[in-house]
PDB file of N, CA and C in Angstrom:
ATOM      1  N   UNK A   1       1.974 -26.013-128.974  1.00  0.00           N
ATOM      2  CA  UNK A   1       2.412 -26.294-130.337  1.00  0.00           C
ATOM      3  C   UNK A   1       1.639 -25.404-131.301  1.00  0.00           C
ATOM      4  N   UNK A   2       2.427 -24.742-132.407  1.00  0.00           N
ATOM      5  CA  UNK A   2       1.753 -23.930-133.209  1.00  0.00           C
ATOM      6  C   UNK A   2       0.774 -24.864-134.252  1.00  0.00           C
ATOM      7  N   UNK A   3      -0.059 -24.129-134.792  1.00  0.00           N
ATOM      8  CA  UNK A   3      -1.149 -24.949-135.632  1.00  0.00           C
ATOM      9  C   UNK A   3      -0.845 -24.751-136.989  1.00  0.00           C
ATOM     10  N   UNK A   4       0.303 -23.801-137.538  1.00  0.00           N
ATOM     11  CA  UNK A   4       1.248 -24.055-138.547  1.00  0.00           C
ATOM     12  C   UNK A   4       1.518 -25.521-138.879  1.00  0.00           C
ATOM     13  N   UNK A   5       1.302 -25.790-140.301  1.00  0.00           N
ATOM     14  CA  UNK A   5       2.310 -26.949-140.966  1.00  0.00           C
ATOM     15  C   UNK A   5       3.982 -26.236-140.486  1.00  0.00           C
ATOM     16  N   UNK A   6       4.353 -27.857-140.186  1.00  0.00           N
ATOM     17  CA  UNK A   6       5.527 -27.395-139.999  1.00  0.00           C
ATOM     18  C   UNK A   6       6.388 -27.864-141.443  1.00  0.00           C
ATOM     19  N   UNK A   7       7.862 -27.197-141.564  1.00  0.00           N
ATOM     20  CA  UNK A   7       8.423 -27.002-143.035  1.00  0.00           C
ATOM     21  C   UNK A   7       9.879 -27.654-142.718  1.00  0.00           C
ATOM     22  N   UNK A   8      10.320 -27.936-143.511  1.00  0.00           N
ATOM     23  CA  UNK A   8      11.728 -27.986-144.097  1.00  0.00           C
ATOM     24  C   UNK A   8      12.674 -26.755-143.580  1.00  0.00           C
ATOM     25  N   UNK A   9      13.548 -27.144-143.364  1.00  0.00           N
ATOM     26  CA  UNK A   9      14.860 -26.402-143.410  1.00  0.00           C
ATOM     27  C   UNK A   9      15.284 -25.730-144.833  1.00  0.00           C
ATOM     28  N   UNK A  10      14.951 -26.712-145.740  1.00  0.00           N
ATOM     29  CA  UNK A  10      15.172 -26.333-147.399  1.00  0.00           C
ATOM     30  C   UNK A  10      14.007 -25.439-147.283  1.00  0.00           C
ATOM     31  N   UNK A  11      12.710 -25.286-147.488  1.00  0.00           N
ATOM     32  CA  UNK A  11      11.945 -24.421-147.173  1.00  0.00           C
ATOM     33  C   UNK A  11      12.085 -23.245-146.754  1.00  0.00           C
ATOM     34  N   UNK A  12      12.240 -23.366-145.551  1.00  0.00           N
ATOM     35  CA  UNK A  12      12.707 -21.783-144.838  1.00  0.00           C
ATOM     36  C   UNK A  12      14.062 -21.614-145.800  1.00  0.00           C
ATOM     37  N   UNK A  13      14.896 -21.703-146.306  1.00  0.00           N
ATOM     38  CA  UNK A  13      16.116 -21.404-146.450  1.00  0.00           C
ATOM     39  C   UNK A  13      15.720 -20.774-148.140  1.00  0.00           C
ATOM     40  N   UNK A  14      14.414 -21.045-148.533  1.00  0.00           N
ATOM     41  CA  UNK A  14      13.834 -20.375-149.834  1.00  0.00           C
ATOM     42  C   UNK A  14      13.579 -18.842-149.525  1.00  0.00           C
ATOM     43  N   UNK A  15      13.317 -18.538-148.116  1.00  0.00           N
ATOM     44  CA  UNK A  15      12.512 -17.196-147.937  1.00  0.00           C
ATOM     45  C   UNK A  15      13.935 -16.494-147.791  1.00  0.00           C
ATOM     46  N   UNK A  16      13.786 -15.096-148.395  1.00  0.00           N
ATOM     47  CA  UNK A  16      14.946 -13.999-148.444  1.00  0.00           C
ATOM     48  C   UNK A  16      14.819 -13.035-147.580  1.00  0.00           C
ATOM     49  N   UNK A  17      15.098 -13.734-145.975  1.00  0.00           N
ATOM     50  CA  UNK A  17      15.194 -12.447-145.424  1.00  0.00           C
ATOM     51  C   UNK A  17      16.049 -11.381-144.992  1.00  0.00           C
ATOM     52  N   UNK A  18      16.075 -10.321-145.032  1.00  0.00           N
ATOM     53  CA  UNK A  18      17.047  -9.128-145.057  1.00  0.00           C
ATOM     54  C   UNK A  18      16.461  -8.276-144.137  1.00  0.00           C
ATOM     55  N   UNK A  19      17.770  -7.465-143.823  1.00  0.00           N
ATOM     56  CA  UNK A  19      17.374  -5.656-143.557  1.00  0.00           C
ATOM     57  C   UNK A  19      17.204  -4.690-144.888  1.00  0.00           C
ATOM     58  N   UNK A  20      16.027  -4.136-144.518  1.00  0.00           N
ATOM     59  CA  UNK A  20      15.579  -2.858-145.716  1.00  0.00           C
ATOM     60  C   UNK A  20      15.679  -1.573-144.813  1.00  0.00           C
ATOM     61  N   UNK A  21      15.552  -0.601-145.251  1.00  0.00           N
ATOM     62  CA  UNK A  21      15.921   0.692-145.445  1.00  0.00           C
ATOM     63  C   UNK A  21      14.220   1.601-145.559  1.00  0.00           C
ATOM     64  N   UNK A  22      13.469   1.622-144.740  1.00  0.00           N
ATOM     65  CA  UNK A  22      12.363   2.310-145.326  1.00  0.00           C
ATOM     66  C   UNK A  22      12.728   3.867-145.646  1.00  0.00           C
ATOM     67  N   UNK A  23      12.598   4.140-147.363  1.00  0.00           N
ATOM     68  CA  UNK A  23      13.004   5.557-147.791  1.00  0.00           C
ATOM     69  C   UNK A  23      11.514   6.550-147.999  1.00  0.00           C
ATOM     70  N   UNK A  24      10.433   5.705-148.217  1.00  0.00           N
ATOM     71  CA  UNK A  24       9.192   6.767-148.138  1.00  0.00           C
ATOM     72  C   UNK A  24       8.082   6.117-148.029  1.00  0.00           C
ATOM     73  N   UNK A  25       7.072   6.449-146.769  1.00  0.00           N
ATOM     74  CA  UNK A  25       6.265   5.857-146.378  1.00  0.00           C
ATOM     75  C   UNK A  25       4.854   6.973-146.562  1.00  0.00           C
ATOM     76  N   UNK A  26       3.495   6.496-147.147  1.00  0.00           N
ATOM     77  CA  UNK A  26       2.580   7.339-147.050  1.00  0.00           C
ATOM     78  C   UNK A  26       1.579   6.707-147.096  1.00  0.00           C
ATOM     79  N   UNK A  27       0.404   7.517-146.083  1.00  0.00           N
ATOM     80  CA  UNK A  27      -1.064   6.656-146.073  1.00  0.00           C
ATOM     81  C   UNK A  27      -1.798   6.310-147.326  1.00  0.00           C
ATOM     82  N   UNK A  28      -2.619   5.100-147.370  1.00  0.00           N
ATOM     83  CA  UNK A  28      -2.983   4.638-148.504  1.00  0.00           C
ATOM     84  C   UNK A  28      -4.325   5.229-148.759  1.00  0.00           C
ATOM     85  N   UNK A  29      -4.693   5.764-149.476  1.00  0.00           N
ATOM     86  CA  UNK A  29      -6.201   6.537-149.095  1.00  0.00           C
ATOM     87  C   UNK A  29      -6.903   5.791-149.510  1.00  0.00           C
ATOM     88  N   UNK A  30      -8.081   6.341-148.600  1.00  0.00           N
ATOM     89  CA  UNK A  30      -9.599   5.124-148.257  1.00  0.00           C
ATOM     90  C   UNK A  30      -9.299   4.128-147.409  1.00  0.00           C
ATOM     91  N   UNK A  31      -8.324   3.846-146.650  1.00  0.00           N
ATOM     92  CA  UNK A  31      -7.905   3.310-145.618  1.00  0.00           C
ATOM     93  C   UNK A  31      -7.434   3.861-144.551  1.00  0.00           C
ATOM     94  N   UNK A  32      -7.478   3.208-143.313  1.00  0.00           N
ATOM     95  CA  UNK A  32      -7.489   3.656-141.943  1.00  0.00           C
ATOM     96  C   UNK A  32      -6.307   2.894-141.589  1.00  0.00           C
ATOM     97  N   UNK A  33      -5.995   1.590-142.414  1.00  0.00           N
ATOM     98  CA  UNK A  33      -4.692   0.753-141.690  1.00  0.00           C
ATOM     99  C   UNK A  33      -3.871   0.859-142.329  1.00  0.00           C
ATOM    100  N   UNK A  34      -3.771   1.434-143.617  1.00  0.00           N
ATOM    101  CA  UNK A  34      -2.849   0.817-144.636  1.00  0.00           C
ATOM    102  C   UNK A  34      -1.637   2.027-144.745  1.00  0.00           C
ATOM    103  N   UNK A  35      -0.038   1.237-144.673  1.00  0.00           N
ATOM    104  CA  UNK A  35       0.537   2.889-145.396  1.00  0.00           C
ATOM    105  C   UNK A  35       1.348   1.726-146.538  1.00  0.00           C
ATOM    106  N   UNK A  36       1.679   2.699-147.586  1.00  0.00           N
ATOM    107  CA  UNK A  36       2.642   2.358-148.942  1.00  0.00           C
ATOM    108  C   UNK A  36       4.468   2.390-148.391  1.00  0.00           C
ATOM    109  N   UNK A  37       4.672   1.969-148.823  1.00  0.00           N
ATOM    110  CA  UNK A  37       6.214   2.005-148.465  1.00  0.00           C
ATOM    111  C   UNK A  37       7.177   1.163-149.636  1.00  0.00           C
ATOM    112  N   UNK A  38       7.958   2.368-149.809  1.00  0.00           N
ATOM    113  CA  UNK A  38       9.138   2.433-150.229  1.00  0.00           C
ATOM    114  C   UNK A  38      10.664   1.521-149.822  1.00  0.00           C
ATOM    115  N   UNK A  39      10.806   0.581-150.048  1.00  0.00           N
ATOM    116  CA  UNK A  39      11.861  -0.002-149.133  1.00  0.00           C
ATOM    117  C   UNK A  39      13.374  -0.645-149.620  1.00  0.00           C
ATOM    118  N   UNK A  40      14.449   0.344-149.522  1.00  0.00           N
ATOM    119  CA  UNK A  40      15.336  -0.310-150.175  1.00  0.00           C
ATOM    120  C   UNK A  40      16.054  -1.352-149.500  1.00  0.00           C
ATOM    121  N   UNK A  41      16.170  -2.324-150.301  1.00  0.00           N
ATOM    122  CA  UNK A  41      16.780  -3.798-149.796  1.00  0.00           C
ATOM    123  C   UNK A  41      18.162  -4.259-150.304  1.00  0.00           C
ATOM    124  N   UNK A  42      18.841  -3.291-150.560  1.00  0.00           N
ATOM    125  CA  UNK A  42      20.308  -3.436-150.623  1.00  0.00           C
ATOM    126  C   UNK A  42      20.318  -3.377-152.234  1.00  0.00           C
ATOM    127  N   UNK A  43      21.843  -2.845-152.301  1.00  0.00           N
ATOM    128  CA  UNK A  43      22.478  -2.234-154.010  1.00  0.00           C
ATOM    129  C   UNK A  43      21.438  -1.338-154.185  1.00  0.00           C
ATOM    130  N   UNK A  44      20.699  -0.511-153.672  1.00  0.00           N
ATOM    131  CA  UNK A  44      19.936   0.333-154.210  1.00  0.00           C
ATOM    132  C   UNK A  44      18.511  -0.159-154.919  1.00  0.00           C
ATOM    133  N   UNK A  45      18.085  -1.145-154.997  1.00  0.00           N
ATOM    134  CA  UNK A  45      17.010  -1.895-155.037  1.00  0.00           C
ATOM    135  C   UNK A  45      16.055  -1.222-154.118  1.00  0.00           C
ATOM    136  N   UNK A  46      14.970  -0.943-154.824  1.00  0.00           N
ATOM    137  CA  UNK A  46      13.665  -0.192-154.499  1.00  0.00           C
ATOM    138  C   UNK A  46      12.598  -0.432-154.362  1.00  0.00           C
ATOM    139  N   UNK A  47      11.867  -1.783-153.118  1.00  0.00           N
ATOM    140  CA  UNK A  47      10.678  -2.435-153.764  1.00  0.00           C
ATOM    141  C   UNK A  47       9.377  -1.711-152.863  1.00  0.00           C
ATOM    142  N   UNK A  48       8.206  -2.391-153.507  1.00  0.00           N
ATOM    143  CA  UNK A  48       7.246  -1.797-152.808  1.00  0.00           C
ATOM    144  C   UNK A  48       6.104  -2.302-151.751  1.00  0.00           C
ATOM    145  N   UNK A  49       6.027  -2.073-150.614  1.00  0.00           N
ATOM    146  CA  UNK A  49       5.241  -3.186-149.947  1.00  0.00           C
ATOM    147  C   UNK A  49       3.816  -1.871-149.153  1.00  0.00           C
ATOM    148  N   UNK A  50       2.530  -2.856-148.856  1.00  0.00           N
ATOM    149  CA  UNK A  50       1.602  -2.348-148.191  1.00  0.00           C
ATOM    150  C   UNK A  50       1.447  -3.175-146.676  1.00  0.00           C
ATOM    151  N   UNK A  51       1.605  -2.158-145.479  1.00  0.00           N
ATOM    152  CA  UNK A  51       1.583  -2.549-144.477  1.00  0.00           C
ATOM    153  C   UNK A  51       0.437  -1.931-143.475  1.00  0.00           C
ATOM    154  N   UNK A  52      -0.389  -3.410-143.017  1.00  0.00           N
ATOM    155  CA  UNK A  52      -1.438  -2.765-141.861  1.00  0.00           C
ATOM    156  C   UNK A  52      -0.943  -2.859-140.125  1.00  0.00           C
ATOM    157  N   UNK A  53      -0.384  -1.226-140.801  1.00  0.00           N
ATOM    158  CA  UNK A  53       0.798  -0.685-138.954  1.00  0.00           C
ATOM    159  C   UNK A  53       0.097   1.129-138.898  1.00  0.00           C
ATOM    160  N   UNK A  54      -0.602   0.869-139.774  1.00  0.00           N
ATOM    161  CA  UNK A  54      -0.838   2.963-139.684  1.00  0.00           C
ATOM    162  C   UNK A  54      -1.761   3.084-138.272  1.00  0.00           C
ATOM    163  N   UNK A  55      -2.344   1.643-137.481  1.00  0.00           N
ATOM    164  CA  UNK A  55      -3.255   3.046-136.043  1.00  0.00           C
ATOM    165  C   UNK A  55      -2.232   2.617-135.713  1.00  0.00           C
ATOM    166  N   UNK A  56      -0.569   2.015-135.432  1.00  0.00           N
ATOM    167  CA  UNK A  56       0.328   2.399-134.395  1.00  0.00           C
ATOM    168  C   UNK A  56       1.319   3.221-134.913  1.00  0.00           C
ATOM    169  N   UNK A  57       2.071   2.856-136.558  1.00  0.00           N
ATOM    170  CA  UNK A  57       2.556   4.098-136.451  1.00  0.00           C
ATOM    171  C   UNK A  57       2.177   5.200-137.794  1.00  0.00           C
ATOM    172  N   UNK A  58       2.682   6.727-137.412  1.00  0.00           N
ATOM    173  CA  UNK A  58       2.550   7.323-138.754  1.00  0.00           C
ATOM    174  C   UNK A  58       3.733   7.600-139.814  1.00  0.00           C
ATOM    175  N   UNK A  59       3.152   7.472-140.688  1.00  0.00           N
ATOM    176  CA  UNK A  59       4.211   7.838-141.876  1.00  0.00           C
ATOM    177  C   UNK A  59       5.225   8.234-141.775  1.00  0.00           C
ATOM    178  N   UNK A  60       5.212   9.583-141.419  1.00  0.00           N
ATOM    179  CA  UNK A  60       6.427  10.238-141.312  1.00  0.00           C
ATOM    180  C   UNK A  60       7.612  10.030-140.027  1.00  0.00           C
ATOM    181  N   UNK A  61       7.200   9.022-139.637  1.00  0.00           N
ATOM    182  CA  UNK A  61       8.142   8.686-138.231  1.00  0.00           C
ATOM    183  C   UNK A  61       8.584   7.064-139.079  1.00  0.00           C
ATOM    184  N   UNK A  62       8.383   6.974-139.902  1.00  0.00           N
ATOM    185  CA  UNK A  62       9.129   5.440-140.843  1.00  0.00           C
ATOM    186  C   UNK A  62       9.806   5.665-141.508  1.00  0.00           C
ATOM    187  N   UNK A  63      10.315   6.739-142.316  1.00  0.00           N
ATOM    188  CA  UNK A  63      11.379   6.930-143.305  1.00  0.00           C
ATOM    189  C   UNK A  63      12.508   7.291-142.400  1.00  0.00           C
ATOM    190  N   UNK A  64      13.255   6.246-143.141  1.00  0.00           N
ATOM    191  CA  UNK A  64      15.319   5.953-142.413  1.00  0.00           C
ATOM    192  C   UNK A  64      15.154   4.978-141.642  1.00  0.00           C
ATOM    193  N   UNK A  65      13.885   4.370-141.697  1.00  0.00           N
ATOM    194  CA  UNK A  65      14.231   3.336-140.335  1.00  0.00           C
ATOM    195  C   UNK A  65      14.343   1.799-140.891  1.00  0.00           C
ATOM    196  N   UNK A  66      15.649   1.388-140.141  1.00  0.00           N
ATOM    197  CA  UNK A  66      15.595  -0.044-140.629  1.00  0.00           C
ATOM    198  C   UNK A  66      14.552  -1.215-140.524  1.00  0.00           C
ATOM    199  N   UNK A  67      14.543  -2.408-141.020  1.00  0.00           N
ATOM    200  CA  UNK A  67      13.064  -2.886-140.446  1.00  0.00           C
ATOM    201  C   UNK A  67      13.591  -4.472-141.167  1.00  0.00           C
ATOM    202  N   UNK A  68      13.432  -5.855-140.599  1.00  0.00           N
ATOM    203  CA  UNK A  68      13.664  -6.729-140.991  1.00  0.00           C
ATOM    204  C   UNK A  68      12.499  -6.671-142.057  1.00  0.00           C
ATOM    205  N   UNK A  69      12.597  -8.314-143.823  1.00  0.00           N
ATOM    206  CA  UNK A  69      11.861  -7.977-144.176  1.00  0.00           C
ATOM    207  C   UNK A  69      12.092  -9.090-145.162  1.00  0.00           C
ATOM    208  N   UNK A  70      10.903  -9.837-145.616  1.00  0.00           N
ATOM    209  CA  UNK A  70      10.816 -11.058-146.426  1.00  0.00           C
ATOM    210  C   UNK A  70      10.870 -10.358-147.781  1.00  0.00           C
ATOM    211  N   UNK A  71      11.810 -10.790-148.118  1.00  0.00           N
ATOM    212  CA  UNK A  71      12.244  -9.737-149.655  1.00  0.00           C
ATOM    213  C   UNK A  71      12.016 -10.524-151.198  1.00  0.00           C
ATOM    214  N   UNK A  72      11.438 -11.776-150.706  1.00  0.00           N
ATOM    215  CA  UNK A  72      11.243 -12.656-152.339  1.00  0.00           C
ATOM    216  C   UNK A  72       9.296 -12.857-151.917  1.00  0.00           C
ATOM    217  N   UNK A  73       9.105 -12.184-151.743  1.00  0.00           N
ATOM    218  CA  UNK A  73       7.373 -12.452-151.624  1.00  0.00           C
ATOM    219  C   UNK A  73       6.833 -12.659-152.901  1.00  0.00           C
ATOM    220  N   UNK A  74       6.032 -13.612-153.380  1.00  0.00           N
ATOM    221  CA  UNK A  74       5.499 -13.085-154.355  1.00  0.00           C
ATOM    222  C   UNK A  74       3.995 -11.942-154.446  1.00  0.00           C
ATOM    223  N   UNK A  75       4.563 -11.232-155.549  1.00  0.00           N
ATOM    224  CA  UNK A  75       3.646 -10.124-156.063  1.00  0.00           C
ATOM    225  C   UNK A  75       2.270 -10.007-156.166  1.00  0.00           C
ATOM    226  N   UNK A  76       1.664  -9.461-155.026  1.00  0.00           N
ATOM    227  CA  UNK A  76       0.736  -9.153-154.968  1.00  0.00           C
ATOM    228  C   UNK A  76      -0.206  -7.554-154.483  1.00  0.00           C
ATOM    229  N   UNK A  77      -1.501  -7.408-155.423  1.00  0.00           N
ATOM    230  CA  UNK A  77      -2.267  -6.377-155.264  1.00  0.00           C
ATOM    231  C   UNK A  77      -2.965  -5.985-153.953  1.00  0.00           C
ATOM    232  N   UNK A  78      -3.026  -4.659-152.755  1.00  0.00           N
ATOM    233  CA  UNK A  78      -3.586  -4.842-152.049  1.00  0.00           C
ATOM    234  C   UNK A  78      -4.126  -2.980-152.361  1.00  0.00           C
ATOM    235  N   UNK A  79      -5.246  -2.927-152.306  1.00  0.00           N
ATOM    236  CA  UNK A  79      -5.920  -1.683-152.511  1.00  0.00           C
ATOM    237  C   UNK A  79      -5.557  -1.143-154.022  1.00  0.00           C
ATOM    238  N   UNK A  80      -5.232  -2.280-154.504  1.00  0.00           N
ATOM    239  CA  UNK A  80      -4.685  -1.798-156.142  1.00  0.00           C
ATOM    240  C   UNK A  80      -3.089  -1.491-156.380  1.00  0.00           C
ATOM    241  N   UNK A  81      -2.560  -1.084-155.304  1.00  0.00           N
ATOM    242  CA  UNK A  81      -0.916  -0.929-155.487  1.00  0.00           C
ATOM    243  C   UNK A  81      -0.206  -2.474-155.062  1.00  0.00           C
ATOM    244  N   UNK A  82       0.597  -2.336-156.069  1.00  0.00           N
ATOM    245  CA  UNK A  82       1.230  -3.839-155.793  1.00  0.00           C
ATOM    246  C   UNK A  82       2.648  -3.620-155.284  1.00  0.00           C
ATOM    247  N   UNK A  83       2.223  -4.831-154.234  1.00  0.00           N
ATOM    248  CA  UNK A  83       3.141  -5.056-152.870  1.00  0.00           C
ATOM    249  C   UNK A  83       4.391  -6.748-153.131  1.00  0.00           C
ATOM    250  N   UNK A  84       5.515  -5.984-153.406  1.00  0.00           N
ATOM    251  CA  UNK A  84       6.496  -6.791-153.683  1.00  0.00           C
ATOM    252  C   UNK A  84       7.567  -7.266-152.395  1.00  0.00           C
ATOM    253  N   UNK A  85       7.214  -7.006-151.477  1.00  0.00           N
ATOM    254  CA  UNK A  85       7.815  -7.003-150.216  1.00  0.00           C
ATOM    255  C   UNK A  85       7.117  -6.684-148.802  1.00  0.00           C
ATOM    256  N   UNK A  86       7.682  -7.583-147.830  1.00  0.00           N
ATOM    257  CA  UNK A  86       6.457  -7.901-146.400  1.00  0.00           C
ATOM    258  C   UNK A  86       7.752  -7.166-145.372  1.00  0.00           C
ATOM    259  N   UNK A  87       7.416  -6.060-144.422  1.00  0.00           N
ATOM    260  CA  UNK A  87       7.877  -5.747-143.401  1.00  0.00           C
ATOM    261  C   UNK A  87       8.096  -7.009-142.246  1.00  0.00           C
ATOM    262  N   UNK A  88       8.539  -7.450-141.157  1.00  0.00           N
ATOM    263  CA  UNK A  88       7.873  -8.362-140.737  1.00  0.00           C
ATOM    264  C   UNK A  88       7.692  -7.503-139.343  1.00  0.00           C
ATOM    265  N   UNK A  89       7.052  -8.199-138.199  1.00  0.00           N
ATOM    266  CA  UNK A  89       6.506  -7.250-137.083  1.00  0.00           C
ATOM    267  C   UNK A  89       5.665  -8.458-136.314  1.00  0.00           C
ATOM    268  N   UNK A  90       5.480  -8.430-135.296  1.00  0.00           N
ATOM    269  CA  UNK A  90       4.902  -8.560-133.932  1.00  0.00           C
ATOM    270  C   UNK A  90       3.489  -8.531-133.736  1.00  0.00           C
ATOM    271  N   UNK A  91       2.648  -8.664-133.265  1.00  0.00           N
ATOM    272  CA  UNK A  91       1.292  -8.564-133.333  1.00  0.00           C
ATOM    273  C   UNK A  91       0.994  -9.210-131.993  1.00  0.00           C
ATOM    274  N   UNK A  92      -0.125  -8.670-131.492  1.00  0.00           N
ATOM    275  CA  UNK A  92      -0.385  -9.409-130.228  1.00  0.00           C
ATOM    276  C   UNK A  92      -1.854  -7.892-130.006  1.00  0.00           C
ATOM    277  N   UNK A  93      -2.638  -8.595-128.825  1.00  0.00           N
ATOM    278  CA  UNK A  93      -3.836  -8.088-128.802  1.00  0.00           C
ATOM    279  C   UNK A  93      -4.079  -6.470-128.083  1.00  0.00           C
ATOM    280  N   UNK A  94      -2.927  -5.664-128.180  1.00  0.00           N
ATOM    281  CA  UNK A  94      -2.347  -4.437-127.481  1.00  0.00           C
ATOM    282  C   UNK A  94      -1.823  -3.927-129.091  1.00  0.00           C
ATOM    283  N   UNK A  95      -0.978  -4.357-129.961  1.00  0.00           N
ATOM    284  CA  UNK A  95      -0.010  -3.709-129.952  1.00  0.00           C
ATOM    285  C   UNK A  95       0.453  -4.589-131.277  1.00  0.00           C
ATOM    286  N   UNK A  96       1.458  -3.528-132.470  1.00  0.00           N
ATOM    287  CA  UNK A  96       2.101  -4.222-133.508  1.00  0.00           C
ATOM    288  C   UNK A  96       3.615  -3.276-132.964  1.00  0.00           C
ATOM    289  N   UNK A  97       4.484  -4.757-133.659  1.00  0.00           N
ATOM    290  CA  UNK A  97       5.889  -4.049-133.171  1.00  0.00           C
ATOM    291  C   UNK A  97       6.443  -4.243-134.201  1.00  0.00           C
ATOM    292  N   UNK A  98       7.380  -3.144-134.757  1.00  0.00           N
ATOM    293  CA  UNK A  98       7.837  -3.849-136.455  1.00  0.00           C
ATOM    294  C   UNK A  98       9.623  -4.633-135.633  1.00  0.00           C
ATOM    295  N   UNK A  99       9.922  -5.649-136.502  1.00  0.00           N
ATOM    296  CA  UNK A  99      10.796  -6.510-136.270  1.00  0.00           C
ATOM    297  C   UNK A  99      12.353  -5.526-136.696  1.00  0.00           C
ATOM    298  N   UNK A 100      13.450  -4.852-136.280  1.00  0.00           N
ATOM    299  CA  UNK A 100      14.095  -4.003-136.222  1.00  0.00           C
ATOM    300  C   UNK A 100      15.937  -4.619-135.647  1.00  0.00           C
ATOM    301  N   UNK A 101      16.791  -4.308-136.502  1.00  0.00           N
ATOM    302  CA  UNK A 101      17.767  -4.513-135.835  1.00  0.00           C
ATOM    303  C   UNK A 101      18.533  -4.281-134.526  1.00  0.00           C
ATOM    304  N   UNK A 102      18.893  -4.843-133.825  1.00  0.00           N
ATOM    305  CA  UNK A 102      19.583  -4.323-132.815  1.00  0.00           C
ATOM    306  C   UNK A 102      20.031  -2.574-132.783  1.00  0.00           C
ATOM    307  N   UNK A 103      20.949  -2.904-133.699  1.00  0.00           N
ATOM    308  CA  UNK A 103      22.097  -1.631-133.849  1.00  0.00           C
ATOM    309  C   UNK A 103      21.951  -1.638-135.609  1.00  0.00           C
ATOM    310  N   UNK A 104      22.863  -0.268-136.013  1.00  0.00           N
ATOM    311  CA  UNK A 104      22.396  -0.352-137.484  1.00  0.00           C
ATOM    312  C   UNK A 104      23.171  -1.229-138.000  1.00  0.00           C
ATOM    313  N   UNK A 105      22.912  -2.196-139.123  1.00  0.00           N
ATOM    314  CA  UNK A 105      23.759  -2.921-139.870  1.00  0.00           C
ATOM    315  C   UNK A 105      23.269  -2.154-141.580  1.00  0.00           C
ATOM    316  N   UNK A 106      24.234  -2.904-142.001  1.00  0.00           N
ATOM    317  CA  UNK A 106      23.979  -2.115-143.767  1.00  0.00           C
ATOM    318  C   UNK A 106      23.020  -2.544-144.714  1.00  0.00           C
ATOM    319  N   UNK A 107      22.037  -1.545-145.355  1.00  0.00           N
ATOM    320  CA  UNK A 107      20.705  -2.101-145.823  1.00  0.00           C
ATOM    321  C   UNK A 107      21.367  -3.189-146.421  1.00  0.00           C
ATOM    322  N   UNK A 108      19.913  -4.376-146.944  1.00  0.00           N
ATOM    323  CA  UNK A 108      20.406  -5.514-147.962  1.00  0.00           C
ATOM    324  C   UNK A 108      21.209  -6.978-146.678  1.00  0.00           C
ATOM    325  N   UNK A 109      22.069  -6.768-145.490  1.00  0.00           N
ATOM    326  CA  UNK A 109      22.171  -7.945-145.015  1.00  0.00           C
ATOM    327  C   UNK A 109      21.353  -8.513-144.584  1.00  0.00           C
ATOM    328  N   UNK A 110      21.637  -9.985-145.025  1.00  0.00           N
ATOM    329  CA  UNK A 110      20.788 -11.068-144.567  1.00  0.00           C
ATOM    330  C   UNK A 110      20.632 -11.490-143.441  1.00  0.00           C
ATOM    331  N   UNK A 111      19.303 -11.877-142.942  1.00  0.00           N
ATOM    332  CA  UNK A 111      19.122 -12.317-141.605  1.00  0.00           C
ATOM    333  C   UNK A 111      18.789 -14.107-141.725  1.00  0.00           C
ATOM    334  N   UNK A 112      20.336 -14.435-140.843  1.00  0.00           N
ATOM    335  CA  UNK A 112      20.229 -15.875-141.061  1.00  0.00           C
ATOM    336  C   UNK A 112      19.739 -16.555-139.669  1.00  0.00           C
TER     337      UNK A 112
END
């Protein structure tokens, strides 16, 4: 059993999750984990999130790639750039895996 409070159905059904579009990803300087990213989340909507994935992947192998993604986060500062949106991803004691569609679907759909 997870050590999570467990939630509501109404709860979860608050969080906005979608497919985004990562359009530009770059290391955060003075950091070793951090990259900035660019992520459009459908209609052309442009938000900005900080993700610790840079020792598995690099920058330039993340732009065009789809990536599931909690899209109503609230706004917060991490190294001073503020992060309006959470990639989501995998974690385990090897290895981060970012959370990714099957096949391509169109930025902005929801993952129900």
């Amino acid at each position: 059993m997870s050590d999570k409070a467990v939630i509501s159905y109404e709860e979860f059904s608050k969080m906005d999750l979608r497919i985004g579009k990562i359009v530009k990803a770059e290391p955060v300087p003075q950091s070793r984990n951090l990259i900035k990213l660019s992520i459009d989340v459908g209609k052309g909507e442009i938000k900005q999130g900080v993700a610790g994935i840079a020792k598995i992947y690099a920058s330039n192998e993340l732009e065009g790639r789809q990536v599931a993604v909690l899209n109503n986060l609230q706004p917060r500062r991490i190294f001073g750039i503020l992060s309006n949106v959470m990639i989501l991803a995998a974690e385990d004691e090897a290895t981060i895996s970012m959370l990714v569609p099957e096949r391509p679907v169109k930025v902005g759909s929801q993952i129900k």
